[in-house]
Protein backbone atom coordinates (compact mmCIF):
# COMPACT_ATOMS: atom_id res chain seq x y z
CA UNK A 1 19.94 39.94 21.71
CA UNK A 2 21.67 40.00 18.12
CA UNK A 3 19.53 39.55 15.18
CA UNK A 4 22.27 36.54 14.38
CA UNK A 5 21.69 34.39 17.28
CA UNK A 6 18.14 34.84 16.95
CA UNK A 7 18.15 33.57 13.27
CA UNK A 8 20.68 31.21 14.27
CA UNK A 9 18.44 30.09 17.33
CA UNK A 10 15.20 29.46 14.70
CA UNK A 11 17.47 27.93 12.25
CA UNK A 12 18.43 25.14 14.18
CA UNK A 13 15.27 24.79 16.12
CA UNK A 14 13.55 24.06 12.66
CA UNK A 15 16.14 21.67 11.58
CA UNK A 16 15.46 19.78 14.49
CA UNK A 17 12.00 19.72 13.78
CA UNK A 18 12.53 18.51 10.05
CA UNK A 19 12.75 15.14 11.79
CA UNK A 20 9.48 12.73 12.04
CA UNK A 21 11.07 11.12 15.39
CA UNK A 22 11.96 14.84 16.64
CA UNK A 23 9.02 15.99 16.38
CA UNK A 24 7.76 13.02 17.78
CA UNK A 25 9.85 13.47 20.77
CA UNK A 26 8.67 17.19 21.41
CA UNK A 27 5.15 15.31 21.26
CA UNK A 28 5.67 12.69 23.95
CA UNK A 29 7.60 15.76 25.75
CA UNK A 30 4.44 17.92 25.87
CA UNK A 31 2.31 15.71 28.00
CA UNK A 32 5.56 15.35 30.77
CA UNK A 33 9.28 15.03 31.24
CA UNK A 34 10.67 11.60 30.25
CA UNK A 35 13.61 9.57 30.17
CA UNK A 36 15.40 8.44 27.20
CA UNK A 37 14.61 4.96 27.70
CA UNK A 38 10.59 6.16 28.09
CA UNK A 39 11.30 8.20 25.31
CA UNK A 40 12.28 5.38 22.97
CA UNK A 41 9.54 2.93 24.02
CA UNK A 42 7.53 3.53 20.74
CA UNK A 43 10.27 3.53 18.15
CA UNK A 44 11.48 1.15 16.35
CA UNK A 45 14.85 2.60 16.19
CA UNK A 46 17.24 1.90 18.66
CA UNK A 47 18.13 3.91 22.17
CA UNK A 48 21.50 5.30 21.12
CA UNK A 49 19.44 6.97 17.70
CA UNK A 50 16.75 8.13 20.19
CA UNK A 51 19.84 9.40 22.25
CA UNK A 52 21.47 11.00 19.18
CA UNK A 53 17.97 12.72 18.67
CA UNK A 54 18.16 14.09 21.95
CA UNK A 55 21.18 15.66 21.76
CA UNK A 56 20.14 17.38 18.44
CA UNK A 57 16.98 18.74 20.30
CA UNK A 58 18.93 20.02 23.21
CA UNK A 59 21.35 21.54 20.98
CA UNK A 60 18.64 23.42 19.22
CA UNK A 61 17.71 24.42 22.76
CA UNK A 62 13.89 22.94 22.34
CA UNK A 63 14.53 20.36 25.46
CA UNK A 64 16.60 20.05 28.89
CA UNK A 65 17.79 17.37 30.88
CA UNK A 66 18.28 17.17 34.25
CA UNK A 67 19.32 14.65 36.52
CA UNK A 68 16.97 13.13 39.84
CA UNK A 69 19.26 10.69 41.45
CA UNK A 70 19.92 7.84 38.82
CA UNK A 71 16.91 9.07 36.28
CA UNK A 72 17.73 11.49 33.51
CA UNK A 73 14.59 13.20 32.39
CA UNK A 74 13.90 15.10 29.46
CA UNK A 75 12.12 18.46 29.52
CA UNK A 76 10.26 20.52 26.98
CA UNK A 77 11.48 24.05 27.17
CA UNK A 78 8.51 26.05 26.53
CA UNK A 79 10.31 29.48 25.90
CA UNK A 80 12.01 27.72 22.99
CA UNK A 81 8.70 26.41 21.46
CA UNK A 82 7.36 30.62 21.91
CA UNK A 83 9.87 31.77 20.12
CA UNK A 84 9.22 29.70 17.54
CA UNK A 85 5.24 30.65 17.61
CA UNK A 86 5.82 34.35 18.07
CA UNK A 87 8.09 33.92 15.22
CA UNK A 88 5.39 32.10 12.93
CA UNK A 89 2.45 34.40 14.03
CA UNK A 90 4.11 37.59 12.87
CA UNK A 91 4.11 36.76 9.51
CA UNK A 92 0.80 34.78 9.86
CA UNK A 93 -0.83 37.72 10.97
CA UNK A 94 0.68 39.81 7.69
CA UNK A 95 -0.86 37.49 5.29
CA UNK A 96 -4.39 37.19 7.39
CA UNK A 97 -4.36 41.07 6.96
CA UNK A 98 -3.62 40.83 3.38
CA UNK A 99 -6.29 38.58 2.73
CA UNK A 100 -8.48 40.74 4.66
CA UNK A 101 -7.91 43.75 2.97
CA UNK A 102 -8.19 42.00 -0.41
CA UNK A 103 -11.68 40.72 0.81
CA UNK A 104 -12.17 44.38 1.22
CA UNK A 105 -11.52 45.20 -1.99
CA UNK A 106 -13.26 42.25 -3.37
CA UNK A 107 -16.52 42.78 -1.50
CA UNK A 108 -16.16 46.86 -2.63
CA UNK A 109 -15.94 45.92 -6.31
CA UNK A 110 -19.33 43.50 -5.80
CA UNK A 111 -20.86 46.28 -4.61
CA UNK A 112 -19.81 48.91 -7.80
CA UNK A 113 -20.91 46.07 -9.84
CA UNK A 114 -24.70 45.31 -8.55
């Protein structure tokens, strides 16, 4: 896969998460699929913005629908949220060695000093 849809891929997946009720959404979504109408229970916002959140969500490719006779349901799509992790943890893990060679250096310049 190109570098470009990858960054493209992470670049809307964050801006989907920039949203409180997005991320709320991706929330609810963890603990089971949904409909929209489940979906919107808690807000105080009504079903067509829950709706238009949706939409931005499954744009960004971070949740599915489906349809089971009448019901629509929502899923999380799990290889969306990885990609985002795996993203995040490589350069998490670059600064976590930084800081551990720095305490490396720190702890070797106690030592010259006692």
């Amino acid at each position: 896969m190109a570098a470009d849809e990858v960054t493209d891929r992470l670049d809307r997946a964050f801006t989907a998460l920039g949203d409180p009720v997005r991320r709320a959404l991706i929330a609810r979504l963890s603990r089971g699929d949904a409909t929209v109408n489940e979906l919107a229970e808690p807000f105080s916002i009504t079903k067509q913005a829950v709706s238009r959140h949706i939409q931005v969500l499954e744009a960004a490719g971070l949740i599915t629908r489906s349809r089971d006779a009448q019901r629509r349901p929502c899923h999380l799509n799990a290889a969306a949220l990885e990609e985002l992790t795996s993203w995040i943890d490589k350069y998490r893990l670059a600064v976590e060695q930084r800081y551990r060679n720095l305490d490396a250096v720190l702890e070797t310049m106690k030592e010259q000093g006692e």
